[in-house]
C-alpha atoms as a PDB file:
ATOM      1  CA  UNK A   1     -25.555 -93.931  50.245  1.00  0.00           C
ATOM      2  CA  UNK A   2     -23.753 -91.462  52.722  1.00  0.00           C
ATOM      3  CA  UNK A   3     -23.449 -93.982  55.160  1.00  0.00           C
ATOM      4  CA  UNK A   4     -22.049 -96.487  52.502  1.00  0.00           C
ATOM      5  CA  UNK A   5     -19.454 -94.322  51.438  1.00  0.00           C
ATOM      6  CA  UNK A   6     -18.470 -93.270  55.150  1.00  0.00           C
ATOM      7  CA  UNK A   7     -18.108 -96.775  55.544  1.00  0.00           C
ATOM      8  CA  UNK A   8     -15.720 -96.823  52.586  1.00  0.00           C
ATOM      9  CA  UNK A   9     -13.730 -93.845  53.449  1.00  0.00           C
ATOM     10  CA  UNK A  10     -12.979 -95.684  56.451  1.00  0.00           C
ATOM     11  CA  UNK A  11     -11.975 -98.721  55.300  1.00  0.00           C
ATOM     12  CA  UNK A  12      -9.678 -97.065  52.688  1.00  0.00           C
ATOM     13  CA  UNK A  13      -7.995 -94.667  55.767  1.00  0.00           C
ATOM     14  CA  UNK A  14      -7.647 -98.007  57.790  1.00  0.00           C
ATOM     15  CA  UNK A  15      -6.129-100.262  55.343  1.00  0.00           C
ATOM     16  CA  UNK A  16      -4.044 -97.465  54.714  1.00  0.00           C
ATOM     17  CA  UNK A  17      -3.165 -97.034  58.544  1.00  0.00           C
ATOM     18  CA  UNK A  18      -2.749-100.551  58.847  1.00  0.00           C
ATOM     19  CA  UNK A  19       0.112-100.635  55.884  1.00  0.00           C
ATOM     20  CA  UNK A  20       2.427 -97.956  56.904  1.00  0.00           C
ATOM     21  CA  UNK A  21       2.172 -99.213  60.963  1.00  0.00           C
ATOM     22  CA  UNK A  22       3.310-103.078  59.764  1.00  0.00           C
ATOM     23  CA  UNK A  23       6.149-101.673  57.537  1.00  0.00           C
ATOM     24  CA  UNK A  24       9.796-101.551  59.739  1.00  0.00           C
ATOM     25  CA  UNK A  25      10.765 -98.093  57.751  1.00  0.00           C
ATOM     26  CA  UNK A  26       7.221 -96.722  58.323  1.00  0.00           C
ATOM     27  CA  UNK A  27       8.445 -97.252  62.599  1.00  0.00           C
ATOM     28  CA  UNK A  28      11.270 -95.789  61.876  1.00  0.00           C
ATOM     29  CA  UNK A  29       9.809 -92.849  60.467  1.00  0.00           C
ATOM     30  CA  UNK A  30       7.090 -92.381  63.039  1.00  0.00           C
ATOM     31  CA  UNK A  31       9.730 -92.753  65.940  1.00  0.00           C
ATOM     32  CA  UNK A  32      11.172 -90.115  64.057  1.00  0.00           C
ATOM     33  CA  UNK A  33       8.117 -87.671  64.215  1.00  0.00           C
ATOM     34  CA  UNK A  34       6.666 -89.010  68.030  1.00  0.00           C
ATOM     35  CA  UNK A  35      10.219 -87.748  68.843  1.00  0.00           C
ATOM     36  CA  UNK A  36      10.314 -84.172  67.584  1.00  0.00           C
ATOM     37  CA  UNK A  37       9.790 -81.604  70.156  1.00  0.00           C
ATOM     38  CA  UNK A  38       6.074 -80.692  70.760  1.00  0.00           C
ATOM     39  CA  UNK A  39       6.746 -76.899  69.548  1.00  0.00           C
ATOM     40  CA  UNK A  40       7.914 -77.980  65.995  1.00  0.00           C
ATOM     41  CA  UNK A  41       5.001 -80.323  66.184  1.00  0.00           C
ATOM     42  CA  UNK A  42       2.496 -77.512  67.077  1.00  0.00           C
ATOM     43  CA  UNK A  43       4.383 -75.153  64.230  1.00  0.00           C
ATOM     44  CA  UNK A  44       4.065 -77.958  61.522  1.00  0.00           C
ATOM     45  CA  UNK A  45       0.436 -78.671  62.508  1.00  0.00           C
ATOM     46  CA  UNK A  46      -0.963 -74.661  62.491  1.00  0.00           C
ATOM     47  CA  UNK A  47       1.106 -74.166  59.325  1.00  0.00           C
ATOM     48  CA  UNK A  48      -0.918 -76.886  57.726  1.00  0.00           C
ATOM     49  CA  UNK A  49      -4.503 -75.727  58.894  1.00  0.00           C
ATOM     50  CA  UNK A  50      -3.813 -72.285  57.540  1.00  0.00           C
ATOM     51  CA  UNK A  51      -2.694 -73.884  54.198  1.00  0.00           C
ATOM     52  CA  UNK A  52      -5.501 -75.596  54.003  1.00  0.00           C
ATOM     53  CA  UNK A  53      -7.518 -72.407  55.035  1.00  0.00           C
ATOM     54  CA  UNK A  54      -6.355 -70.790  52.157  1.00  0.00           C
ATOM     55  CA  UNK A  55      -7.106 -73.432  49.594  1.00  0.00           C
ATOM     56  CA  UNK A  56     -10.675 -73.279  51.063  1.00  0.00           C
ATOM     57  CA  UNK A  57     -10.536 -69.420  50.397  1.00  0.00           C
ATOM     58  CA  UNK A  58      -9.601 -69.773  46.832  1.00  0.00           C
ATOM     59  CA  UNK A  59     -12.190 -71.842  45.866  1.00  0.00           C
ATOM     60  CA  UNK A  60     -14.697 -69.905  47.371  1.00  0.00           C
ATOM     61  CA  UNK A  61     -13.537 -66.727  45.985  1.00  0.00           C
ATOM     62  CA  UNK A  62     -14.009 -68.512  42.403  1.00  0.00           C
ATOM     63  CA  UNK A  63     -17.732 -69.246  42.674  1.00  0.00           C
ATOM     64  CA  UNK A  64     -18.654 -66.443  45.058  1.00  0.00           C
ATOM     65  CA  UNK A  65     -20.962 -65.250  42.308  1.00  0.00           C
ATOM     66  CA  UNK A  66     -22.259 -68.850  41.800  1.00  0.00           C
ATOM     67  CA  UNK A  67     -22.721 -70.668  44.434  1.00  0.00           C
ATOM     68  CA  UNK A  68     -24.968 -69.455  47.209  1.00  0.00           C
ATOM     69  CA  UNK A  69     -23.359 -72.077  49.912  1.00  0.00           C
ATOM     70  CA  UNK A  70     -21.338 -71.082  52.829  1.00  0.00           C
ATOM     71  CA  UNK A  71     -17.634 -71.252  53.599  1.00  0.00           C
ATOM     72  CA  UNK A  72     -17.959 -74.271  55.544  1.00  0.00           C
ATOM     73  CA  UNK A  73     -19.452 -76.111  52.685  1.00  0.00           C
ATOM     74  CA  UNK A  74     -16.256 -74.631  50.079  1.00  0.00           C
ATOM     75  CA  UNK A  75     -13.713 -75.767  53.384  1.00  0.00           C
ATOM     76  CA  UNK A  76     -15.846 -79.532  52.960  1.00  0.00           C
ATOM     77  CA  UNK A  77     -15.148 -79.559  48.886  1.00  0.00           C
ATOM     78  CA  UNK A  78     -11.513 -78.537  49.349  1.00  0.00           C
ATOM     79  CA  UNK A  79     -10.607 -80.845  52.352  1.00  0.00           C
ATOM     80  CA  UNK A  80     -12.664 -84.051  50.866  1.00  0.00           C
ATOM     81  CA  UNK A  81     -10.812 -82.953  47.270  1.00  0.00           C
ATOM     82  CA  UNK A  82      -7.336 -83.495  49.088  1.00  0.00           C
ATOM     83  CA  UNK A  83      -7.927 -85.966  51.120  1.00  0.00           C
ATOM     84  CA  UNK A  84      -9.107 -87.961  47.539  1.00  0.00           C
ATOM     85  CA  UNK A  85      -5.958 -86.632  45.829  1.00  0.00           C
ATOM     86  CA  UNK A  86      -3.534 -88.365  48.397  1.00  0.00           C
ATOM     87  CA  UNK A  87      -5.172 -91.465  48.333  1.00  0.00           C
ATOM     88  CA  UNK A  88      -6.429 -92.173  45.148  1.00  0.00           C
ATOM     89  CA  UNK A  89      -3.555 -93.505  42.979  1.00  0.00           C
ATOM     90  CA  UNK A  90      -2.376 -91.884  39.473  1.00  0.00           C
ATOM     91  CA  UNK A  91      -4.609 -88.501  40.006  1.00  0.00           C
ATOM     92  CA  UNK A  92      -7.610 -90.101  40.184  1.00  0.00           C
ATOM     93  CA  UNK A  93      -8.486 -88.271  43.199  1.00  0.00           C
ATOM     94  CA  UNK A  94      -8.450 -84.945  41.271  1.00  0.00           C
ATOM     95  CA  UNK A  95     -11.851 -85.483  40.090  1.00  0.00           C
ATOM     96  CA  UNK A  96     -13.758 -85.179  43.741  1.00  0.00           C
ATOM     97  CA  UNK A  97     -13.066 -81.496  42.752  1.00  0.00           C
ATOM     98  CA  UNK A  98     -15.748 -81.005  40.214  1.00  0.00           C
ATOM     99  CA  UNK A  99     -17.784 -84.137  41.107  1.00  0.00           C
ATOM    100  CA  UNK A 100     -18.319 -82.107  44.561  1.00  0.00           C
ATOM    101  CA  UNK A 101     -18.347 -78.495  42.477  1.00  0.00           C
ATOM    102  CA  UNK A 102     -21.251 -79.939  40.710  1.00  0.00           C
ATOM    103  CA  UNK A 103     -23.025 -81.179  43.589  1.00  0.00           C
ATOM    104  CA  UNK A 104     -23.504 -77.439  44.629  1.00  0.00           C
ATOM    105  CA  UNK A 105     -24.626 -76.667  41.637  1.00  0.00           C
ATOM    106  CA  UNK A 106     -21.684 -75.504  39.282  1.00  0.00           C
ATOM    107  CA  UNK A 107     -21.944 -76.686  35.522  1.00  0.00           C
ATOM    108  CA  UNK A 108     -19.602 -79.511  34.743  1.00  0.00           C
ATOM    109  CA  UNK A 109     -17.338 -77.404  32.439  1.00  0.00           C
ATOM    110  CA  UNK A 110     -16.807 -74.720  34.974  1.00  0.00           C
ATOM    111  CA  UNK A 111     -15.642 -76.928  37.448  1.00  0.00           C
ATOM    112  CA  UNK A 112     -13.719 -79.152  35.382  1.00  0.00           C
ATOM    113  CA  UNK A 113     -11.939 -75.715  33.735  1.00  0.00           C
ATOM    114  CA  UNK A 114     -11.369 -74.458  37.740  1.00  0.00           C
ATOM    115  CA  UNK A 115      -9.911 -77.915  38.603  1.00  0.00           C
ATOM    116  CA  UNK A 116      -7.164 -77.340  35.217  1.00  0.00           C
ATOM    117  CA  UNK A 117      -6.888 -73.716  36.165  1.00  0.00           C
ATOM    118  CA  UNK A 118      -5.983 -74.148  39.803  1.00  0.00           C
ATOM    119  CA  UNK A 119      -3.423 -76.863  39.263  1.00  0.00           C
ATOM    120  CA  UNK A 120      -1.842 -74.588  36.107  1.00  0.00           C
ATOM    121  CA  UNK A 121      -1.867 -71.989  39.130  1.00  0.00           C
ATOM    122  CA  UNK A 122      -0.255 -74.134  41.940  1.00  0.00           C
ATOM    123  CA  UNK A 123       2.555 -75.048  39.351  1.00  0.00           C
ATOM    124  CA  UNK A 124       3.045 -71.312  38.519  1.00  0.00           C
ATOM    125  CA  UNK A 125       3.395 -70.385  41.718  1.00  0.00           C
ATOM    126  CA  UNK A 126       5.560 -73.184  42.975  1.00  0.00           C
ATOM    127  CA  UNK A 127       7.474 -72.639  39.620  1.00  0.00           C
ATOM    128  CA  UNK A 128       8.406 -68.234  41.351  1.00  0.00           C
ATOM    129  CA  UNK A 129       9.261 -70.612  45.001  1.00  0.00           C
ATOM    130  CA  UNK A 130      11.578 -72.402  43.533  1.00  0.00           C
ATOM    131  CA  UNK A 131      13.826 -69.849  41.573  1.00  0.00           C
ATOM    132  CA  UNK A 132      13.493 -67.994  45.148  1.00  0.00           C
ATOM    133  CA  UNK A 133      14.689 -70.570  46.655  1.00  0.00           C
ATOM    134  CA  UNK A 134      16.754 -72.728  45.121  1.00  0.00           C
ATOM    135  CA  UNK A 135      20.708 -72.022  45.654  1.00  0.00           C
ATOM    136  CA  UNK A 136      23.383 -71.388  42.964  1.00  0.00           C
ATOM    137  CA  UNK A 137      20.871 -69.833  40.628  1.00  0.00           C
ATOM    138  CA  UNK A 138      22.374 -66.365  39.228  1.00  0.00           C
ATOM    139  CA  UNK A 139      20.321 -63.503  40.021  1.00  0.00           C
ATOM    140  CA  UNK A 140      19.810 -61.961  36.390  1.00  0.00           C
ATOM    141  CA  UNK A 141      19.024 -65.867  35.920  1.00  0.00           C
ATOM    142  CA  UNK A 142      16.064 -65.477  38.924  1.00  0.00           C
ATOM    143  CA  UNK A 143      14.452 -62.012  38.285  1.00  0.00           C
ATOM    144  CA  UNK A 144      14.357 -62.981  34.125  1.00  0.00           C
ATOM    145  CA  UNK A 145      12.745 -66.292  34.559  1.00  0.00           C
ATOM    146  CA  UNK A 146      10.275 -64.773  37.007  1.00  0.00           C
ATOM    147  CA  UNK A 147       9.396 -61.586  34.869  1.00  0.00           C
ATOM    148  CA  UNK A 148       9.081 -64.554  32.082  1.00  0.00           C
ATOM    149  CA  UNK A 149       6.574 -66.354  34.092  1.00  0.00           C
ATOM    150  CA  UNK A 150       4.472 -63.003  34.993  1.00  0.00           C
ATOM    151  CA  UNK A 151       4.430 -62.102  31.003  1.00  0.00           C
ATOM    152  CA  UNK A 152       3.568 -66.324  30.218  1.00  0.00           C
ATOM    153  CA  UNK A 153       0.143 -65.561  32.985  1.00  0.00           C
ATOM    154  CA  UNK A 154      -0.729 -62.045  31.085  1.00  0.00           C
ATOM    155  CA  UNK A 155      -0.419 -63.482  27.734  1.00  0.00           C
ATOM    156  CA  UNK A 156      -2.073 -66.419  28.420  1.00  0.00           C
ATOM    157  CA  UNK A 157      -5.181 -64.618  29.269  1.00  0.00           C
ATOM    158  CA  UNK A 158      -5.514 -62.122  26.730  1.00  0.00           C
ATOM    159  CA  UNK A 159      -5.163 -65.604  24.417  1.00  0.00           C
ATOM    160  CA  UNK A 160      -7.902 -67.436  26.741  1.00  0.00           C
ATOM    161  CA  UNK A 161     -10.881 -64.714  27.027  1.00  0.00           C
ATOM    162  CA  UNK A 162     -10.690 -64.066  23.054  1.00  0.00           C
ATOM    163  CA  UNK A 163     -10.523 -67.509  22.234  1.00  0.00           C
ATOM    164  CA  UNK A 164     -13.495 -68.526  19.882  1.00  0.00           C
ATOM    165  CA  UNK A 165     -15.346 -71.691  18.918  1.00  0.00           C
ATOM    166  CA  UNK A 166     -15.343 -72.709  14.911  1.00  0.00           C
ATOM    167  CA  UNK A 167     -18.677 -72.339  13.359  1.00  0.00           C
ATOM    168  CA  UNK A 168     -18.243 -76.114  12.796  1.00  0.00           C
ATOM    169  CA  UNK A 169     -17.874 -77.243  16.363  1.00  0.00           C
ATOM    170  CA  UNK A 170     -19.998 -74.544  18.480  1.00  0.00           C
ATOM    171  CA  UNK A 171     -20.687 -76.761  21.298  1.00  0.00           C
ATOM    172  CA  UNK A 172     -17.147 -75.966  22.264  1.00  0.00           C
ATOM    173  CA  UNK A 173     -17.355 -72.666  23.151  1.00  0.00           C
ATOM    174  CA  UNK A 174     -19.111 -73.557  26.581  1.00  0.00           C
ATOM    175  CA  UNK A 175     -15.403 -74.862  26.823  1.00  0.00           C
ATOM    176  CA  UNK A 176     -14.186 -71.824  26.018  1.00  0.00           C
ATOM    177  CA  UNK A 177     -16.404 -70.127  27.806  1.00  0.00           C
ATOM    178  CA  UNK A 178     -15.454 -71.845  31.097  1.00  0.00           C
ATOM    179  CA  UNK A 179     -11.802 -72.024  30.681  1.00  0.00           C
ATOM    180  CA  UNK A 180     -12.586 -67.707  30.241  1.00  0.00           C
ATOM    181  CA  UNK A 181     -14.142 -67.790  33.430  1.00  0.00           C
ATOM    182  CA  UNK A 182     -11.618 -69.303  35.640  1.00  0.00           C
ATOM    183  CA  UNK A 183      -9.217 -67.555  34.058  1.00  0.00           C
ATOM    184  CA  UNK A 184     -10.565 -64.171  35.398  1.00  0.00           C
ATOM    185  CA  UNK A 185      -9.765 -65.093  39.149  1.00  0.00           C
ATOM    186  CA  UNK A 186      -9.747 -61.839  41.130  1.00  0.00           C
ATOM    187  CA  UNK A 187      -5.627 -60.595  42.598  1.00  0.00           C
ATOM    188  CA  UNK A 188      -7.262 -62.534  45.889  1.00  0.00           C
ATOM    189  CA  UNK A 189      -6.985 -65.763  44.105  1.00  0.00           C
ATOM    190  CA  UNK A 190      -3.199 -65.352  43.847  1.00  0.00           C
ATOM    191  CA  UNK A 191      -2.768 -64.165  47.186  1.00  0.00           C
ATOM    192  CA  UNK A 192      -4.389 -67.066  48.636  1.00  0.00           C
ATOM    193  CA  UNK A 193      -2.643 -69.652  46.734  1.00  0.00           C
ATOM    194  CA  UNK A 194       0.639 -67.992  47.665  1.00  0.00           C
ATOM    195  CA  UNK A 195      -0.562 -67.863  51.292  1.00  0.00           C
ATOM    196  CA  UNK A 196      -1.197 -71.411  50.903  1.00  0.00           C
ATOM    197  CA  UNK A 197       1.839 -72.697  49.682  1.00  0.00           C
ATOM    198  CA  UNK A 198       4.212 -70.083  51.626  1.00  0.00           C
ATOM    199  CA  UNK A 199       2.736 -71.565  54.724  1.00  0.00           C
ATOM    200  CA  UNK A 200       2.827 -75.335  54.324  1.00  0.00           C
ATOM    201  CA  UNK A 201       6.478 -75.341  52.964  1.00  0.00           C
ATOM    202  CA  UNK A 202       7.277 -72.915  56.019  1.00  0.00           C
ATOM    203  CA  UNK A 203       5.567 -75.636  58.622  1.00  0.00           C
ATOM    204  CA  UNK A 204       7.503 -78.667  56.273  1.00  0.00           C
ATOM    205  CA  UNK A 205      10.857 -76.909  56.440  1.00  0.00           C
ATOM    206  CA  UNK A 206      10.729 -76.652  60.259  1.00  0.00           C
ATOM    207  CA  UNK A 207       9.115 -80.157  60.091  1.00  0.00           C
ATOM    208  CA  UNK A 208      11.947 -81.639  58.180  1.00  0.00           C
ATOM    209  CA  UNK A 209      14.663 -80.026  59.578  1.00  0.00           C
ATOM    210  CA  UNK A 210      13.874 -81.532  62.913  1.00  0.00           C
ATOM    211  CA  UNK A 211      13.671 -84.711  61.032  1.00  0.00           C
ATOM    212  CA  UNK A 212      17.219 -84.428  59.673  1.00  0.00           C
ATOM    213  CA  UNK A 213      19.198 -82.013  61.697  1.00  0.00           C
ATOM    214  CA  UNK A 214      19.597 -79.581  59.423  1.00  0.00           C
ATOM    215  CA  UNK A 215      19.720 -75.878  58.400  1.00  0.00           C
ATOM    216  CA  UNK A 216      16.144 -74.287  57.941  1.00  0.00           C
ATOM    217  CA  UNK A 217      17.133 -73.269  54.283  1.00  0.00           C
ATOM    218  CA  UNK A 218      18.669 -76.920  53.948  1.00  0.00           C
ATOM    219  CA  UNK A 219      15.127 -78.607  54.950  1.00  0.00           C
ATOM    220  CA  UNK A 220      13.540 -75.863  52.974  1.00  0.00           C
ATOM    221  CA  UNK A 221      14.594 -77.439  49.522  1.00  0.00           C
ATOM    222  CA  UNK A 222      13.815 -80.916  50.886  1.00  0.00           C
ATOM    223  CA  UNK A 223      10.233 -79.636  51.356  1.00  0.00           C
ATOM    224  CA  UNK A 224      10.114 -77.752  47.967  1.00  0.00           C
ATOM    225  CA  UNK A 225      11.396 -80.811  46.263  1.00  0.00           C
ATOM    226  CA  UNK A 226       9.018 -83.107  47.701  1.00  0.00           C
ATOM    227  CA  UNK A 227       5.687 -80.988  46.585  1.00  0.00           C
ATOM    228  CA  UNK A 228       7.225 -80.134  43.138  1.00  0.00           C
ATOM    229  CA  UNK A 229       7.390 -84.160  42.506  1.00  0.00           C
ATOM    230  CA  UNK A 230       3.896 -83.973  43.699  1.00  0.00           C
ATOM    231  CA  UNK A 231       2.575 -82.443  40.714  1.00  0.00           C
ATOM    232  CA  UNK A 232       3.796 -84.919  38.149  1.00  0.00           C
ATOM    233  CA  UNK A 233       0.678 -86.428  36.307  1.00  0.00           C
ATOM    234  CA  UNK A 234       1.553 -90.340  37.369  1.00  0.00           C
ATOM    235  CA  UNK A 235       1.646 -90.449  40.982  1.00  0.00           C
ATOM    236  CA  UNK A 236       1.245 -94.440  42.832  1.00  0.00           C
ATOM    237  CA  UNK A 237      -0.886 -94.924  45.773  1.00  0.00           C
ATOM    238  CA  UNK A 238      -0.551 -92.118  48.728  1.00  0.00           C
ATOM    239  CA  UNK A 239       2.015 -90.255  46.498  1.00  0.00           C
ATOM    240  CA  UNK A 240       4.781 -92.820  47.696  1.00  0.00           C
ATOM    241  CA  UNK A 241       7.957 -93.192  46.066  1.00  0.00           C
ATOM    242  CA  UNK A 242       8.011 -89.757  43.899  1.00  0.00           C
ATOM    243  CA  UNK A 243       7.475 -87.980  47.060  1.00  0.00           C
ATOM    244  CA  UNK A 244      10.262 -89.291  48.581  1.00  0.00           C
ATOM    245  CA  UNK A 245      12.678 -89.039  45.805  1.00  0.00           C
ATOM    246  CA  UNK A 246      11.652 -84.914  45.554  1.00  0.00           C
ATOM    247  CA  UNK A 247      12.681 -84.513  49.312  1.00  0.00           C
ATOM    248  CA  UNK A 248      15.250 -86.594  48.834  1.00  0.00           C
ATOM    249  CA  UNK A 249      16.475 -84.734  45.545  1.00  0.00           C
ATOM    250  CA  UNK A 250      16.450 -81.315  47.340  1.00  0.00           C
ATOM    251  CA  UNK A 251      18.469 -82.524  50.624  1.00  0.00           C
ATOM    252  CA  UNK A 252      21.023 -84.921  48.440  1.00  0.00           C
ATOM    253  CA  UNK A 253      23.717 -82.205  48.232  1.00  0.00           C
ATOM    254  CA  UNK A 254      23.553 -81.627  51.932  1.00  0.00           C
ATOM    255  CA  UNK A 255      22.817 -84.779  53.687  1.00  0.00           C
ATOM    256  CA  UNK A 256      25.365 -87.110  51.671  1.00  0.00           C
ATOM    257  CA  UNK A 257      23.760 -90.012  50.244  1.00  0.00           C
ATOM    258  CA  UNK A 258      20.404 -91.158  49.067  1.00  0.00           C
ATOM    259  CA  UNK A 259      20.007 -93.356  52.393  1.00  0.00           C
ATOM    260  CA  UNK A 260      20.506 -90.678  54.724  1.00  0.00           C
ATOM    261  CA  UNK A 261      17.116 -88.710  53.142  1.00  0.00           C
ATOM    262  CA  UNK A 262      15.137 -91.605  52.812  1.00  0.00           C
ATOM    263  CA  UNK A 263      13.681 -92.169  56.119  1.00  0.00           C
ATOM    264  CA  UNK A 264      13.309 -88.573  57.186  1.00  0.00           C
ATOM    265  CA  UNK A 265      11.221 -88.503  53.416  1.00  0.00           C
ATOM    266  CA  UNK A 266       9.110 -91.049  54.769  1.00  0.00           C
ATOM    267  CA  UNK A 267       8.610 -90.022  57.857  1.00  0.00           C
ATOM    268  CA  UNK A 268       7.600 -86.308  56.216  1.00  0.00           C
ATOM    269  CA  UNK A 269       5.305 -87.966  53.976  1.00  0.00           C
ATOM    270  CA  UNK A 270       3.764 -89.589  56.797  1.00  0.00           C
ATOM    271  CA  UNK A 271       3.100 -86.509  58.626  1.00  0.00           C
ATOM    272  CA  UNK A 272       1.189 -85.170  55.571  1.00  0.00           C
ATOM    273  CA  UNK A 273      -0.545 -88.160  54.857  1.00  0.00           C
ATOM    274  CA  UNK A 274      -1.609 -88.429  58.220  1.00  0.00           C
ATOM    275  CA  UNK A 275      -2.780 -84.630  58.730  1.00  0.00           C
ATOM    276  CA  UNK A 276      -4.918 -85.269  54.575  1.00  0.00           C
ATOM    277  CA  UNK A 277      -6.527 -88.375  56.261  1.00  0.00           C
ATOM    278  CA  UNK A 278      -7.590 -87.041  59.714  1.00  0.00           C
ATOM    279  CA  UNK A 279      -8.812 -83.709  57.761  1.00  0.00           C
ATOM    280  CA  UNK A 280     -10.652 -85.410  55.162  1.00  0.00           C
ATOM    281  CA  UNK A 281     -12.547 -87.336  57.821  1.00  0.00           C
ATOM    282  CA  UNK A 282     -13.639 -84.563  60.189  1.00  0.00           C
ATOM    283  CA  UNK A 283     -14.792 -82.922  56.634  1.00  0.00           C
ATOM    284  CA  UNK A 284     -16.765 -86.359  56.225  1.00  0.00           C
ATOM    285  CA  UNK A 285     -18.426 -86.882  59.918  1.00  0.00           C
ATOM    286  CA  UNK A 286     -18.720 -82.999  60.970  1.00  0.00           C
ATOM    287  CA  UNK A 287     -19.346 -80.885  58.003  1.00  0.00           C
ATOM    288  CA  UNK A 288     -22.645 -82.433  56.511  1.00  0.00           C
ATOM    289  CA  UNK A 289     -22.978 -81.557  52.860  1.00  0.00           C
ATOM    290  CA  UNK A 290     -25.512 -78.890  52.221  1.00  0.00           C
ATOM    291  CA  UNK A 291     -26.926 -78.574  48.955  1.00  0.00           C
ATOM    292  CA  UNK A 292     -28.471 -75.377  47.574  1.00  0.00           C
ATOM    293  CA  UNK A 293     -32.584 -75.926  47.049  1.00  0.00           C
ATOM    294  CA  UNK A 294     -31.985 -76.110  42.968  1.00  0.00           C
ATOM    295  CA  UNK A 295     -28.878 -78.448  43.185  1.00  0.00           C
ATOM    296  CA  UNK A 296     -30.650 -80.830  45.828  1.00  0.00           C
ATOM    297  CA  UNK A 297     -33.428 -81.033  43.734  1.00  0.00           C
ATOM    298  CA  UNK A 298     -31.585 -82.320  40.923  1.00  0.00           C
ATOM    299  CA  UNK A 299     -29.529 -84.737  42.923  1.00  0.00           C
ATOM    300  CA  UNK A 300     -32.468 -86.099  44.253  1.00  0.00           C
ATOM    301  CA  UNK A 301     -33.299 -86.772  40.487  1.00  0.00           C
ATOM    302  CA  UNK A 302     -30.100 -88.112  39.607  1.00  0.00           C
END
C-alpha cells in the first residue's frame, strides 16, 4: 500500500508539474521567480520552513497529552496535511488532517474537532493581520474590531466547555466533548499560529515585491489578500484562480490594472505550490510513518 500511494503522490505532483511548465503564463511567471535575486530567494524560502515549523508545533502542542509520537512524526502529519490541501480540489485535502491524526491514535472526533478548531483559529488570526494591515482603516475602527474579536474567542469558549448533550441525543456529547477539548489550546497554540502566519506573509511580501517592483507594505497586502482568498470553502484544483484574484485584489490600487497583478499572482502561487509539493514529498520518502504500538495494532486490523 505505501508504495502504491508513493506511486500516486508522484504521479499527482508530476501531472501537476507537467501543467504549469506547458502553460505560456506559467513561463512567464517562473522567468519571473528564476530571475529574483538569490537573497530574496533564500528570505522567501527560510520564511516558509519556519512557517511550516510552527504549524508542526501547534499540532503537537494539541495532542502532547495524547499522542506518545515524536515531533518528527507531528512535522510528517502537518506537511502531508498541506501538501493534500493544495492539491486536492474544493477542500478535499483538509481531511489528511484527521485521517493521519487517527492513524496515531487520536479518536475520530478529536481530530475532526482540531481540524474545525485550527482553521476557526487561522481565520481569527488572519482576521487581527488584516485590520493591522490594511490601509485607510480608522484607528478607533482597528483597536474596536480587534478588542471585538478577543471578546468573540473568550465568549466562545465559556459557550463551548459548558455546552451539553440533550438527554435525547447523548451520543453527541463525545462531540461536545471534543469540540471542549480543542478549544482549551494552551497561550502556545496562539503564539505559534501567529508565528506561523507572521512569517510566511513576511517571506511572501519580500517575495512579491520582487515580483512586482513594489513597496514592502504594497506587496504586503498582495500577500495578505492572496491567503485570505485561501480560506474560502470552494477552492479549484491547486487553489488557482481565487488565489490569484486575492493577490491581485490587495495590489489593484497600487499596480493599476487587473493585468499588471496577474502574472506576478501566478508566479507567487507558483512559488508556494512548488515549496507544498517538494515538502510534502520529503515528508513522504524521508519521514517514515511511525505508529504508536496500540494504533499499529489496530491499523494492522483495519
Amino acid at each position: 500500500m505505501k508504495k502504491a500511494g508513493l506511486l500516486i503522490s508522484l504521479i499527482i505532483a508530476g501531472l501537476l508539474l507537467f501543467w504549469m511548465l506547458s502553460d505560456g503564463r506559467f513561463q512567464e511567471a517562473f522567468a519571473r521567480l528564476f530571475a529574483i535575486p538569490a537573497g530574496v530567494a533564500l528570505t522567501a524560502l527560510l520564511s516558509q520552513a519556519i512557517s511550516y515549523y510552527c504549524r508542526a508545533r501547534r499540532i503537537a502542542g494539541e495532542f502532547r497529552r495524547s499522542a506518545a509520537i515524536p515531533f518528527t512524526q507531528y512535522l510528517r502529519i502537518s506537511l502531508l496535511h498541506n501538501f493534500s490541501v493544495n492539491i486536492v480540489p474544493f477542500r478535499g485535502g483538509e481531511l489528511m488532517l484527521p485521517f493521519l491524526l487517527r492513524r496515531v491514535g487520536i479518536p475520530g472526533a478529536r481530530a475532526i474537532a482540531t481540524l474545525i478548531w485550527l482553521r476557526v483559529q487561522d481565520a481569527l488570526v488572519l482576521a487581527m493581520l488584516a485590520l493591522l494591515l490594511w490601509p485607510e482603516i480608522a484607528l478607533w475602527l482597528r483597536s474596536t474590531a480587534i478588542i471585538g474579536l478577543i471578546l468573540a474567542i473568550a465568549l466562545f469558549r465559556f459557550t463551548a466547555s459548558r455546552l451539553r448533550a440533550p438527554q435525547r441525543a447523548p451520543g453527541l456529547q463525545k462531540w461536545f466533548d471534543a469540540m471542549t477539548d480543542a478549544l482549551d489550546a494552551p497561550l502556545a497554540s496562539w503564539a505559534w499560529s501567529i508565528s506561523n502566519w507572521t512569517a510566511k506573509l513576511f517571506g511572501l511580501s519580500i517575495l512579491l515585491a520582487a515580483l512586482t517592483g513594489s513597496d514592502l507594505p504594497v506587496a504586503s497586502l498582495g500577500a495578505l489578500g492572496g491567503e485570505l482568498s485561501a480560506l474560502l470553502p470552494v477552492q479549484g484544483v491547486g487553489g488557482f484562480g481565487t488565489y490569484e484574484a486575492g493577490v491581485a485584489f490587495g495590489l489593484i490600487g497600487h499596480l493599476g490594472d487587473w493585468t499588471a497583478t496577474l502574472v506576478p499572482a501566478f508566479a507567487l502561487h507558483c512559488f508556494t505550490l512548488m515549496f507544498a509539493a517538494a515538502s510534502g514529498m520529503l515528508a513522504w520518502i524521508a519521514l517514515p510513518e511511525r505508529l504508536p504500538i496500540a494504533a499499529a495494532g489496530q491499523s494492522e486490523k483495519t
